[in-house]
N, C-alpha and C. Protein backbone atom coordinates (compact mmCIF):
# COMPACT_ATOMS: atom_id res chain seq x y z
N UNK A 1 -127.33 -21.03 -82.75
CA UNK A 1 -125.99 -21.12 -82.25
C UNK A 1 -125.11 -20.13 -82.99
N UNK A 2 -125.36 -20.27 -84.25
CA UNK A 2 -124.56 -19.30 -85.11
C UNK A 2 -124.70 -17.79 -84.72
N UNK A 3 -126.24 -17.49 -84.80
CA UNK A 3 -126.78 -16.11 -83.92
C UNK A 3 -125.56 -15.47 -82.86
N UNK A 4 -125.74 -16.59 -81.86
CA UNK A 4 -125.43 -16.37 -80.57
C UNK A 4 -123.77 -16.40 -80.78
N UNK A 5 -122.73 -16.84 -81.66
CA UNK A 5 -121.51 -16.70 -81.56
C UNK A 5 -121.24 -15.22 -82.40
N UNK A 6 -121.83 -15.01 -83.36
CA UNK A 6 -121.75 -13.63 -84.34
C UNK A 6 -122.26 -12.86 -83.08
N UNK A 7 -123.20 -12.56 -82.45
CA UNK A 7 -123.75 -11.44 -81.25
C UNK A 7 -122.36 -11.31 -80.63
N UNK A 8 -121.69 -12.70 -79.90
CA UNK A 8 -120.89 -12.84 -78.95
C UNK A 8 -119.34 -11.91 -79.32
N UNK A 9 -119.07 -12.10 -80.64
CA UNK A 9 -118.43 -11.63 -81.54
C UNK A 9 -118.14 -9.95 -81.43
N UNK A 10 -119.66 -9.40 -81.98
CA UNK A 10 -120.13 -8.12 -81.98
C UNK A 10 -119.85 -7.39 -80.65
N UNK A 11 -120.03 -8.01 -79.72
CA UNK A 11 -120.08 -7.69 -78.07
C UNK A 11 -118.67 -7.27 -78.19
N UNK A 12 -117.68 -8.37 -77.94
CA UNK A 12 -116.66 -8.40 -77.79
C UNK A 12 -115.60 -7.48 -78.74
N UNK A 13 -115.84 -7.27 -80.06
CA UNK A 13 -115.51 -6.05 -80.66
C UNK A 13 -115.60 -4.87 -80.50
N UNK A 14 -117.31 -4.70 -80.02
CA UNK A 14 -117.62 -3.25 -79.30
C UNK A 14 -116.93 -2.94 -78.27
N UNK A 15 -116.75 -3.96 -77.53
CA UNK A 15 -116.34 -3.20 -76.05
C UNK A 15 -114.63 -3.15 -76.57
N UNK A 16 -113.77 -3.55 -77.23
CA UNK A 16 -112.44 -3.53 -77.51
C UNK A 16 -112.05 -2.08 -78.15
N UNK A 17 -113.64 -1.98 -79.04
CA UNK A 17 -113.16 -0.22 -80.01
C UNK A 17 -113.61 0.73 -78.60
N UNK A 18 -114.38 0.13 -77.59
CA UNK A 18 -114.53 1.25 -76.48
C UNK A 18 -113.74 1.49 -75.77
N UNK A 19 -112.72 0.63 -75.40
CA UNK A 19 -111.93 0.76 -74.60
C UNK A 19 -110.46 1.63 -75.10
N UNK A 20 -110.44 1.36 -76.70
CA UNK A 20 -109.52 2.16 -77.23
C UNK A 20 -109.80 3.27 -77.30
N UNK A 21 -110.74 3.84 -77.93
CA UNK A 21 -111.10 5.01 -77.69
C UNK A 21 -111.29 5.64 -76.35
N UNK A 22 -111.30 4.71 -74.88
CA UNK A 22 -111.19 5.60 -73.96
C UNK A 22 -109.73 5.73 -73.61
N UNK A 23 -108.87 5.21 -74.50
CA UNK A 23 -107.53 5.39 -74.22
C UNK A 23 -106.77 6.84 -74.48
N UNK A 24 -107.86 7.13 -75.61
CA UNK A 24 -107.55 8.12 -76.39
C UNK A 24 -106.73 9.33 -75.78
N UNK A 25 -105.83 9.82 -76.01
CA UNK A 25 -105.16 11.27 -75.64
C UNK A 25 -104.46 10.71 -74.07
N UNK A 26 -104.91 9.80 -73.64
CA UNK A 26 -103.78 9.13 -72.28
C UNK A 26 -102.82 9.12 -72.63
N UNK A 27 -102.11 8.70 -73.94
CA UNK A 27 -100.70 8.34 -74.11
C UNK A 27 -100.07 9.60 -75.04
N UNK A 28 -98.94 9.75 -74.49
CA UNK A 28 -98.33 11.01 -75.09
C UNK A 28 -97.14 10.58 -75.85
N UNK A 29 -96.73 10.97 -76.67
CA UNK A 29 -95.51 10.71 -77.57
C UNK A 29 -93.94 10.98 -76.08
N UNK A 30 -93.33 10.55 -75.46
CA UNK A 30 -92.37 11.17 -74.67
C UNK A 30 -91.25 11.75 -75.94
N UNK A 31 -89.83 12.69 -75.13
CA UNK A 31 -89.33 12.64 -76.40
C UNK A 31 -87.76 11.79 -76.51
N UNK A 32 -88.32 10.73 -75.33
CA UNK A 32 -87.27 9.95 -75.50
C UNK A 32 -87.64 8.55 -76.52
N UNK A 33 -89.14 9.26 -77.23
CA UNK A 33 -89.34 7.94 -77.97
C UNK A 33 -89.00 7.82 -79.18
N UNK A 34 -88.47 8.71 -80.05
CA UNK A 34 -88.07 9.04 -81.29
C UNK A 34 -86.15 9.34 -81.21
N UNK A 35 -85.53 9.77 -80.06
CA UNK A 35 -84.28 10.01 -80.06
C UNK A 35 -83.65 8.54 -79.52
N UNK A 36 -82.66 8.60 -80.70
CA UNK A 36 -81.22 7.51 -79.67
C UNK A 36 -80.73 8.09 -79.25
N UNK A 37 -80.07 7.35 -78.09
CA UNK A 37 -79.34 8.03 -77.18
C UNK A 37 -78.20 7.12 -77.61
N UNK A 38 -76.87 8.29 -78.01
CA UNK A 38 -75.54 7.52 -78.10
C UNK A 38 -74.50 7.58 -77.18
N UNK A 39 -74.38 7.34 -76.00
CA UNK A 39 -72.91 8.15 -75.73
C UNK A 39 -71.81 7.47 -75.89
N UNK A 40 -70.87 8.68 -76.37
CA UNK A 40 -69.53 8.35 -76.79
C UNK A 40 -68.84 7.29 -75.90
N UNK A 41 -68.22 6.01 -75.98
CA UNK A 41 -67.61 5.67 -74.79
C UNK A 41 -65.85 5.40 -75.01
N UNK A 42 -64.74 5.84 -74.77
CA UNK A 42 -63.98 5.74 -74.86
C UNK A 42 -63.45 4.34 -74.73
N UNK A 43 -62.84 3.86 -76.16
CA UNK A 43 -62.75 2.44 -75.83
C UNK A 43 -61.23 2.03 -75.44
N UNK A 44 -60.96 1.85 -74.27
CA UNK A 44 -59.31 0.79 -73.70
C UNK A 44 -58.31 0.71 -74.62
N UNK A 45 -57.13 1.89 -74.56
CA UNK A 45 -56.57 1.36 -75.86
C UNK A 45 -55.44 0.13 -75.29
N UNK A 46 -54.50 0.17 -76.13
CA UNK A 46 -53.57 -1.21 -75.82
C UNK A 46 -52.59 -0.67 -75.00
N UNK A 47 -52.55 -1.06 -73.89
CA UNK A 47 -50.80 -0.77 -73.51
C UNK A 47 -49.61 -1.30 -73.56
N UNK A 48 -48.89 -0.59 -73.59
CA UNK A 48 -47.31 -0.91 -74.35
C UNK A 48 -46.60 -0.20 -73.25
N UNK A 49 -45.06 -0.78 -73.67
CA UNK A 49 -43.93 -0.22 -73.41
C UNK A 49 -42.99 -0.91 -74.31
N UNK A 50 -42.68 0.39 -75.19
CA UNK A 50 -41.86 0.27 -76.06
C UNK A 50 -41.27 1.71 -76.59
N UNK A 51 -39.36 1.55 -77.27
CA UNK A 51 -38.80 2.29 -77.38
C UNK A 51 -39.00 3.59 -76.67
N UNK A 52 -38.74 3.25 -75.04
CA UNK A 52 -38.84 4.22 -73.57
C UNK A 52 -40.57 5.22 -73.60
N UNK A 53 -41.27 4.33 -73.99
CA UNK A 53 -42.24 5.05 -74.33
C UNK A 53 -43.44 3.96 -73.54
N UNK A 54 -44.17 4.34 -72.58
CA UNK A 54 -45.30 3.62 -71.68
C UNK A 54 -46.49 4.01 -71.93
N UNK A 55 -47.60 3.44 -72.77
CA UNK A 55 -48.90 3.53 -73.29
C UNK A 55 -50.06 2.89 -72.27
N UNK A 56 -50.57 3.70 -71.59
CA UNK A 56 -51.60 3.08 -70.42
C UNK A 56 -53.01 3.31 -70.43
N UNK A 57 -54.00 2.99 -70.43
CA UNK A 57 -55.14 3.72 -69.65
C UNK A 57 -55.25 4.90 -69.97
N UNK A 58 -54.28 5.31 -68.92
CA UNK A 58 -55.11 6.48 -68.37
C UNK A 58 -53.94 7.37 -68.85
N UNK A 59 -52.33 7.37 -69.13
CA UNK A 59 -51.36 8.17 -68.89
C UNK A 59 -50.41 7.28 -69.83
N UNK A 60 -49.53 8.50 -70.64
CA UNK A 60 -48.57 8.10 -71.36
C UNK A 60 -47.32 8.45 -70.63
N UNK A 61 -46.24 7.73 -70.52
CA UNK A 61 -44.86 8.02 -70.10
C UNK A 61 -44.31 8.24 -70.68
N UNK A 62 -43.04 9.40 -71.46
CA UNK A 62 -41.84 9.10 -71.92
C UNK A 62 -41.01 9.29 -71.61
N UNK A 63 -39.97 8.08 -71.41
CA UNK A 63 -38.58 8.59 -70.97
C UNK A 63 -37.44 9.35 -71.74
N UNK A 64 -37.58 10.42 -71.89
CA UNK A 64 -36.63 10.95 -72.15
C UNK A 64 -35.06 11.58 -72.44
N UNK A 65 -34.81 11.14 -71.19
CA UNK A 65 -33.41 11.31 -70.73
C UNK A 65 -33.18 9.71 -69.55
N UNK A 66 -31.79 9.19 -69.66
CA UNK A 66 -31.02 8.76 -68.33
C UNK A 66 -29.74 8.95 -68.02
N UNK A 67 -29.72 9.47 -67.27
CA UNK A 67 -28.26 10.08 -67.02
C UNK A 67 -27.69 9.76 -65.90
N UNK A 68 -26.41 9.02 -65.52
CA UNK A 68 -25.37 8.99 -64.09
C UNK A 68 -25.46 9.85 -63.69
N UNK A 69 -25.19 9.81 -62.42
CA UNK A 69 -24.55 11.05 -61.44
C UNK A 69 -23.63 10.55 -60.50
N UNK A 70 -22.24 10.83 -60.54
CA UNK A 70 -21.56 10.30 -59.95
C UNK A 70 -20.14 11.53 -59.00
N UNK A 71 -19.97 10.91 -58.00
CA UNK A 71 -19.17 11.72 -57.30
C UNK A 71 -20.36 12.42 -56.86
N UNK A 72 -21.12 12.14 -55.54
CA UNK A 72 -22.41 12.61 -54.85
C UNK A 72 -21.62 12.53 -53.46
N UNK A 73 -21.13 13.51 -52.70
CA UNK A 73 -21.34 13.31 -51.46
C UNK A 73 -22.21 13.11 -50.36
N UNK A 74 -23.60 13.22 -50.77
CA UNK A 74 -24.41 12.43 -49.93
C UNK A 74 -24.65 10.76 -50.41
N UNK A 75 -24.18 10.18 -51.16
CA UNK A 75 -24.50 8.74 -51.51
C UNK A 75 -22.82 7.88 -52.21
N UNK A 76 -23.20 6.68 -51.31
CA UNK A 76 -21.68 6.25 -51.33
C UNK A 76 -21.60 5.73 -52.76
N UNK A 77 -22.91 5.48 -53.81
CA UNK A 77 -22.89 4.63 -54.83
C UNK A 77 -23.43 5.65 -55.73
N UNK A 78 -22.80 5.61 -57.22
CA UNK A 78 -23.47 6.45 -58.13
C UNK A 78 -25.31 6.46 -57.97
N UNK A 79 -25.75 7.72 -58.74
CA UNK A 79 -27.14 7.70 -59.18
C UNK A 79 -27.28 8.04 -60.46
N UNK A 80 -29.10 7.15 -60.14
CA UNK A 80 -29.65 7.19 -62.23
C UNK A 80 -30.46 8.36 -61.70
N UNK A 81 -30.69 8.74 -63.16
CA UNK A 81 -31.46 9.96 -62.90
C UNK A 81 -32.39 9.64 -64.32
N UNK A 82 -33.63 9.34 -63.82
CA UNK A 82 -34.38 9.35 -65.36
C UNK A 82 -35.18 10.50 -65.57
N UNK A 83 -35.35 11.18 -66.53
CA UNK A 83 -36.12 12.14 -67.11
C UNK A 83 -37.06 11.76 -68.00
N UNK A 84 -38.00 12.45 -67.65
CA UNK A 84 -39.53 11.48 -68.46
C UNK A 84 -40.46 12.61 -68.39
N UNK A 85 -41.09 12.73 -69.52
CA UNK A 85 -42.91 13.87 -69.79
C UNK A 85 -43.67 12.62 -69.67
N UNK A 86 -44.70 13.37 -68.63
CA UNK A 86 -45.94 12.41 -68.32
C UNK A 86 -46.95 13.46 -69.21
N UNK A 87 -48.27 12.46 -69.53
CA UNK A 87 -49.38 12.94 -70.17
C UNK A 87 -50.35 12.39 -69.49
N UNK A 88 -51.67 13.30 -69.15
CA UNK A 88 -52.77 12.43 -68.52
C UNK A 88 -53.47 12.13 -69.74
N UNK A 89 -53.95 10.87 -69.64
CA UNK A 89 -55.05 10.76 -70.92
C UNK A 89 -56.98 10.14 -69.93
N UNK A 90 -56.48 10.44 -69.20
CA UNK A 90 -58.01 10.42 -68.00
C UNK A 90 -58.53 11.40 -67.52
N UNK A 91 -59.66 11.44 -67.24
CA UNK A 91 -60.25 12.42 -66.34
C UNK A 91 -60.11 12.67 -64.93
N UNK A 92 -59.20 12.13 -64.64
CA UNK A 92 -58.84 11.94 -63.19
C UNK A 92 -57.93 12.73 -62.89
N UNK A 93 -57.42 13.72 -62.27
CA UNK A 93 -56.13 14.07 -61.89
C UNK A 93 -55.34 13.51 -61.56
N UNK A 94 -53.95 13.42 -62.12
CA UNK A 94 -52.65 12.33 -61.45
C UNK A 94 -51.89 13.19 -61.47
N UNK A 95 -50.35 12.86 -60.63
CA UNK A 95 -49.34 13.98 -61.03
C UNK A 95 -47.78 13.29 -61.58
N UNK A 96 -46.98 13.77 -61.93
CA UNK A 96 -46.34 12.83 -62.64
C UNK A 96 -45.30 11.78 -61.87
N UNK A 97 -45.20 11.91 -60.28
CA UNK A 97 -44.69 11.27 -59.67
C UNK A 97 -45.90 9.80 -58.89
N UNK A 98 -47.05 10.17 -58.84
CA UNK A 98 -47.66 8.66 -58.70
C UNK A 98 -47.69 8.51 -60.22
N UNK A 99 -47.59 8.81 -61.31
CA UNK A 99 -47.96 8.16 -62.89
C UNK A 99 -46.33 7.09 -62.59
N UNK A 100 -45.62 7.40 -62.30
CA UNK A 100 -44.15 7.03 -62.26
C UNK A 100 -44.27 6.21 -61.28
N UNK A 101 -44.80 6.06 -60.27
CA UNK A 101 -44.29 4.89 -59.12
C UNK A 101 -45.96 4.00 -59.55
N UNK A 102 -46.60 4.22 -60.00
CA UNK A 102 -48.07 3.36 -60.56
C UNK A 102 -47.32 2.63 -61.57
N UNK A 103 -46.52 2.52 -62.24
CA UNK A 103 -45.89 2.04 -63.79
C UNK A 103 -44.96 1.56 -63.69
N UNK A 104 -43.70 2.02 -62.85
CA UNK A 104 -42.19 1.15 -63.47
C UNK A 104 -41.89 1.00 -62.21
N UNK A 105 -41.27 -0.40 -61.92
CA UNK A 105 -39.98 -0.63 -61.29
C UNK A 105 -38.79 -0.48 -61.78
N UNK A 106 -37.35 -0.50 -61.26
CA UNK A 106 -36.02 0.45 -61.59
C UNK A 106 -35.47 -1.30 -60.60
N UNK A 107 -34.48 -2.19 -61.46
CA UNK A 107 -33.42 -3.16 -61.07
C UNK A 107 -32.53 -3.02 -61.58
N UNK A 108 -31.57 -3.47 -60.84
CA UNK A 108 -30.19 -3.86 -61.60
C UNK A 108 -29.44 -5.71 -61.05
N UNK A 109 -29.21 -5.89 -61.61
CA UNK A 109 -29.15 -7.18 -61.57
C UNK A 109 -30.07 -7.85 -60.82
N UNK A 110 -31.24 -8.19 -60.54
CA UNK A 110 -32.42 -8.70 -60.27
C UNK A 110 -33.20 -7.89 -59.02
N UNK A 111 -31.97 -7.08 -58.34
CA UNK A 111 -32.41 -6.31 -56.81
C UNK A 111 -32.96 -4.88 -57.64
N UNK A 112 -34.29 -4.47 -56.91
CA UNK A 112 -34.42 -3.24 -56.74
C UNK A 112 -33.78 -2.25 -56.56
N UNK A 113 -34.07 -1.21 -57.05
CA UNK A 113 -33.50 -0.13 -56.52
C UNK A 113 -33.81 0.90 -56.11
N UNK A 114 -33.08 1.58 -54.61
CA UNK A 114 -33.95 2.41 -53.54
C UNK A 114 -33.96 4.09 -54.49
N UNK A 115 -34.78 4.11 -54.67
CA UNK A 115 -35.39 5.42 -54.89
C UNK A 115 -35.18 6.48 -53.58
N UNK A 116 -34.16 7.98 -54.60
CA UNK A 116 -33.38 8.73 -53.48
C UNK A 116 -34.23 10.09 -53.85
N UNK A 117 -33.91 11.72 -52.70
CA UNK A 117 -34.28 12.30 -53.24
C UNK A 117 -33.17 13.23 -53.17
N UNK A 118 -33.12 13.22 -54.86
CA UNK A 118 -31.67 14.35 -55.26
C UNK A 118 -32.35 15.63 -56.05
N UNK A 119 -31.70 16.51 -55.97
CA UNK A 119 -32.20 17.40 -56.55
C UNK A 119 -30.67 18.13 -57.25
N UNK A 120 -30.78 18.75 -58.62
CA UNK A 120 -29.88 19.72 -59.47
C UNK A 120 -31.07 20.26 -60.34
N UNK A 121 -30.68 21.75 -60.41
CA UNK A 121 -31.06 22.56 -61.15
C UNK A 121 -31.28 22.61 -62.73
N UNK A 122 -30.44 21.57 -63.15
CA UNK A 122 -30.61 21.07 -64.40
C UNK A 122 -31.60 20.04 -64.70
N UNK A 123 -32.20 19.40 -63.75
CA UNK A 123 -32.94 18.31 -63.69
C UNK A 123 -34.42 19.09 -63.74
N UNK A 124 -35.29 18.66 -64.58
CA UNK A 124 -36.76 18.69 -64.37
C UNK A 124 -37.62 18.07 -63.17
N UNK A 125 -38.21 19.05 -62.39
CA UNK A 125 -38.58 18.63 -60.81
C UNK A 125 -40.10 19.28 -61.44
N UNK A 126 -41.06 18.20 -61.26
CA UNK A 126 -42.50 18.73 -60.91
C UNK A 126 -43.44 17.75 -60.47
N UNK A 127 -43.02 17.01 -59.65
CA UNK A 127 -43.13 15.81 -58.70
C UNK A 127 -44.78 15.76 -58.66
N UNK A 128 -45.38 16.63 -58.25
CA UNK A 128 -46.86 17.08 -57.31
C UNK A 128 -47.56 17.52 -58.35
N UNK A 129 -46.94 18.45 -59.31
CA UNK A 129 -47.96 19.15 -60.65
C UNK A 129 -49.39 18.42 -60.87
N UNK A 130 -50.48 18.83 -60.49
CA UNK A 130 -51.69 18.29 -60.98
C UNK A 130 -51.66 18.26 -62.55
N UNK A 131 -51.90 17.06 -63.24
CA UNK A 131 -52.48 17.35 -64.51
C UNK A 131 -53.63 16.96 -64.94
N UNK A 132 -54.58 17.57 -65.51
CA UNK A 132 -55.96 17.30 -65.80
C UNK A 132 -55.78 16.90 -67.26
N UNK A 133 -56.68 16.19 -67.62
CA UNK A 133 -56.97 15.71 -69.00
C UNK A 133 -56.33 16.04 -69.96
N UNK A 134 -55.32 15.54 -70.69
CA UNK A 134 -54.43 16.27 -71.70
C UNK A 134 -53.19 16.65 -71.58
N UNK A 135 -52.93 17.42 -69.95
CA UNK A 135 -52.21 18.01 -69.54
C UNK A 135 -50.71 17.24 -69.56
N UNK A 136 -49.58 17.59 -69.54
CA UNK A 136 -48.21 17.19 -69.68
C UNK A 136 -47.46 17.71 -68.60
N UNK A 137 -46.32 17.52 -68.11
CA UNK A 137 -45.14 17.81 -67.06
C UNK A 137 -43.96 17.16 -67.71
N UNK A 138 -42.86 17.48 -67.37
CA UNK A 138 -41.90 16.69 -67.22
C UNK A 138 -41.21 16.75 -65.71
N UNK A 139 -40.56 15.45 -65.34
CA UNK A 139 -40.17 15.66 -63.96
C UNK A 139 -38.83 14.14 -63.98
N UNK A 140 -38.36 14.32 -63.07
CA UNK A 140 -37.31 13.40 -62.97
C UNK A 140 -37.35 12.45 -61.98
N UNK A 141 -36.77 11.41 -61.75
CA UNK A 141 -36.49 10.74 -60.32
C UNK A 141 -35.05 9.80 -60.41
N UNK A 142 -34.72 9.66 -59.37
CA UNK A 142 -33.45 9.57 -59.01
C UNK A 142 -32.99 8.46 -58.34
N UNK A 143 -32.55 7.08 -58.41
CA UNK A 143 -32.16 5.98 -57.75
C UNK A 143 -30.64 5.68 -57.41
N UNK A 144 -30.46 5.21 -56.54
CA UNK A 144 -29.21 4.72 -56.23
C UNK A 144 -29.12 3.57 -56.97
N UNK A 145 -27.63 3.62 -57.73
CA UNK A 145 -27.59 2.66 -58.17
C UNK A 145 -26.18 1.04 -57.26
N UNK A 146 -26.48 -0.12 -57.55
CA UNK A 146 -26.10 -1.27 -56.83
C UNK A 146 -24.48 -1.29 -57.03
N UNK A 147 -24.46 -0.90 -58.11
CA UNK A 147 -22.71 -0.71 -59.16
C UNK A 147 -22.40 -0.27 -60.10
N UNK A 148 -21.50 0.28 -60.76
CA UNK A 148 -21.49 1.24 -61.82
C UNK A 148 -21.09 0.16 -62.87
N UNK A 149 -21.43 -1.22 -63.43
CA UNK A 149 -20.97 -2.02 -64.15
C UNK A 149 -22.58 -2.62 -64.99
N UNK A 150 -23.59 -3.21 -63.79
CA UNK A 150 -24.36 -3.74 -64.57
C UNK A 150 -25.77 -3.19 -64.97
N UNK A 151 -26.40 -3.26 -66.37
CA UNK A 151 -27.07 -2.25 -66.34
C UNK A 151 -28.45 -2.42 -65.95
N UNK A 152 -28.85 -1.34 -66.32
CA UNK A 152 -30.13 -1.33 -65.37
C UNK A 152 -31.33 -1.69 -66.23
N UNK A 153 -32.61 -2.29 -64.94
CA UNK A 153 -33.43 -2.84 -65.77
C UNK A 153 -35.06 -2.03 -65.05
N UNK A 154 -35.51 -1.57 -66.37
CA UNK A 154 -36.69 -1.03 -66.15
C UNK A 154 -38.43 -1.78 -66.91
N UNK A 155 -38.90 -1.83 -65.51
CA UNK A 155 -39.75 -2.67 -66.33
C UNK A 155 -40.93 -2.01 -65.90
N UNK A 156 -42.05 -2.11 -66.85
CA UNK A 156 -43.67 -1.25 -66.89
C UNK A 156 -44.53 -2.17 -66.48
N UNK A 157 -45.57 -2.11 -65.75
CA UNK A 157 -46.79 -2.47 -65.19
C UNK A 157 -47.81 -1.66 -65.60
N UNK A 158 -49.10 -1.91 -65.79
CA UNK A 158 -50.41 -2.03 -65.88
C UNK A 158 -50.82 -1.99 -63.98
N UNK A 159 -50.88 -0.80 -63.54
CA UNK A 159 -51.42 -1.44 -62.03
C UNK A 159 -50.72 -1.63 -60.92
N UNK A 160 -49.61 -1.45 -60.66
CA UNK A 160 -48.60 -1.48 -59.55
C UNK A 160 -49.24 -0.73 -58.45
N UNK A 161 -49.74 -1.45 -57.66
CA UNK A 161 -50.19 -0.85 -56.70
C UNK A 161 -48.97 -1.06 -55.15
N UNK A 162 -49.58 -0.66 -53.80
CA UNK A 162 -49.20 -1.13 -52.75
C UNK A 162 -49.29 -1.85 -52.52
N UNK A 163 -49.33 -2.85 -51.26
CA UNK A 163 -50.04 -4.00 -50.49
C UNK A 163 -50.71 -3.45 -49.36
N UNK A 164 -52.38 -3.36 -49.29
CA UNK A 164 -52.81 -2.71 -47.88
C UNK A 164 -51.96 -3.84 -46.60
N UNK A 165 -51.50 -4.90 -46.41
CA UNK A 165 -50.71 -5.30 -45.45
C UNK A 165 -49.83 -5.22 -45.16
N UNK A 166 -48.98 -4.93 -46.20
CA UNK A 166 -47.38 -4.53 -46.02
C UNK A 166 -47.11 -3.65 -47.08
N UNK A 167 -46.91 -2.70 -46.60
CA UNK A 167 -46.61 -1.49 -47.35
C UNK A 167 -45.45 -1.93 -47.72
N UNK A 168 -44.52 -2.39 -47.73
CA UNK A 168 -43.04 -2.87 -49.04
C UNK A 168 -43.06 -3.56 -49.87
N UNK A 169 -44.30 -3.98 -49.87
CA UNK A 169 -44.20 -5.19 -50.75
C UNK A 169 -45.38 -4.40 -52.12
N UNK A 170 -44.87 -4.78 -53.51
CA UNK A 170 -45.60 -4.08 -54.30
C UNK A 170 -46.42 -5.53 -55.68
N UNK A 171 -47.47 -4.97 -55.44
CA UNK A 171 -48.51 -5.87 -56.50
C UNK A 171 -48.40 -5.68 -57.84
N UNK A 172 -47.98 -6.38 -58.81
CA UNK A 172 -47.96 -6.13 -60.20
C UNK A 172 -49.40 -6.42 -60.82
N UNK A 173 -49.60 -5.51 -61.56
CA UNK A 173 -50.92 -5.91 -62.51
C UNK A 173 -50.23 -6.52 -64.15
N UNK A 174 -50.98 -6.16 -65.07
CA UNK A 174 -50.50 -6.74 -66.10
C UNK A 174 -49.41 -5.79 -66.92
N UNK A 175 -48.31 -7.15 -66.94
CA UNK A 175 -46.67 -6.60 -67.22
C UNK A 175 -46.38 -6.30 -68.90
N UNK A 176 -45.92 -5.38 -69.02
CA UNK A 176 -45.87 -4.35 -70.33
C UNK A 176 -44.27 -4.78 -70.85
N UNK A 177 -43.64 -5.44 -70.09
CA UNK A 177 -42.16 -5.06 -70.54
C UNK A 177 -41.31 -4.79 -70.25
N UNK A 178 -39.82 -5.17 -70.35
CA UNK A 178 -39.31 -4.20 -69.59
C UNK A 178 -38.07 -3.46 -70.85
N UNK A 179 -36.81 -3.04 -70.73
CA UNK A 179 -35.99 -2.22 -71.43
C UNK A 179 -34.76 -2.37 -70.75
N UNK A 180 -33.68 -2.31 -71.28
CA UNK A 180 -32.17 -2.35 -70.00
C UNK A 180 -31.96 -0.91 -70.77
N UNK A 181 -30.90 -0.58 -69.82
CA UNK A 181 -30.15 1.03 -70.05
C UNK A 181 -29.00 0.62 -69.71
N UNK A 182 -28.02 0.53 -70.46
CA UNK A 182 -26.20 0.55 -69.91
C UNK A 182 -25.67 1.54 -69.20
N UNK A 183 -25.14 1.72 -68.79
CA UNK A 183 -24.56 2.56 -67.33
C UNK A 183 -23.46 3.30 -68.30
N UNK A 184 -22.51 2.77 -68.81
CA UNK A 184 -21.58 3.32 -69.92
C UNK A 184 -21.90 4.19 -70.81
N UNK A 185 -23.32 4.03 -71.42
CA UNK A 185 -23.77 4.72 -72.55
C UNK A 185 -24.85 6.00 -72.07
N UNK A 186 -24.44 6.16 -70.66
CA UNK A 186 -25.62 7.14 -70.36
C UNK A 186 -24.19 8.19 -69.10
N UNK A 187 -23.05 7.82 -69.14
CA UNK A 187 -22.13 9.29 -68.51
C UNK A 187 -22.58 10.17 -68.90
C-alpha cells in the first residue's frame, strides 16, 4: 500500500514538473507588468462665492466693477452694469457670457431682473470670446433695474441650468451665496 501511494506520488509530481516545463517560454513578461499606471486626476475644488469673487468647477468669476447707468433713453428705469474677468479652469471651451448666465442670478427686492442689451465704449464687451483652459476675458452685462432705492441682490449657483419644458423657468444646482450691492454706493 505504501509502494503504491509513494509510486502514486512520483506519477503525480512527474507529470506537474512536465507540464511546467511545457509552459516554458509561453509566458512573456508584458510591460504593463512592472509599470504603475498613475494618472493625474484633478480633484473638485470647493466652490465659493465670496468677496465678488465665484470659485467653480470649471470657471472662476470676478466681479470687478458695478456701476449705474442712468438717464438711458432707451429704458424708462436706471441700469446695473456689472463688470467681471472670467477664467476657464476646464477643458471645455466656455465664453464669458454662458460662464455668467450658468452662475448668477441679478434681484432686487425678491423680483428678478430682466437682463438688457446696452452697449458704451467704456464698458468691456467680449460676450462670445472662446476661452480654452486658463484663458481669461473680461466682459460686462447689463440689467434693468426695478428702482433706484433698493439694492441689489446677486446670488451664485453651482449649475443653473434651463428647464427643457419651459424655457423661463431656471433650475438651481447647489447655492454658493449670495452678496447685495447698494445702488448709492455704485453712481
Amino acid at each position: 500500500m505504501k509502494k503504491l501511494l509513494v509510486s502514486g506520488i512520483a506519477i503525480l509530481s512527474s507529470l506537474t514538473l512536465a507540464s511546467c516545463s511545457s509552459l516554458d517560454g509561453q509566458y512573456k513578461k508584458s510591460n504593463h507588468d512592472n509599470k504603475q499606471t498613475t494618472k493625474q486626476v484633478k480633484a473638485p475644488r470647493q466652490s465659493s462665492f465670496k468677496n465678488n469673487v465665484a470659485k467653480l468647477n470649471d470657471k472662476t468669476i470676478k466681479i470687478t466693477g458695478v456701476k449705474t447707468v442712468n438717464n438711458n433713453q432707451d429704458y424708462s428705469e436706471p441700469l446695473v452694469a456689472f463688470i467681471y474677468k472670467t477664467t476657464n479652469e476646464s477643458s471645455k471651451i466656455i465664453t464669458p457670457q454662458t460662464a455668467w448666465d450658468s452662475t448668477f442670478k441679478i434681484s432686487q427686492k425678491g423680483k428678478q431682473l430682466k437682463k438688457v442689451s446696452f452697449s458704451d465704449e467704456r464698458l468691456d464687451s467680449n460676450p462670445d470670446k472662446n476661452l480654452a483652459e486658463g484663458d481669461s476675458a473680461k466682459n460686462t452685462v447689463v440689467y434693468e433695474l426695478n428702482n433706484q432705492s433698493d439694492p441689489i441682490t446677486i446670488n451664485a449657483s453651482e449649475g443653473i441650468s434651463t428647464n427643457s419644458i419651459n424655457n423661463n423657468t431656471n433650475i438651481d444646482g447647489t447655492n454658493l451665496g449670495s452678496e447685495q450691492f447698494n445702488i448709492s454706493e455704485n453712481k
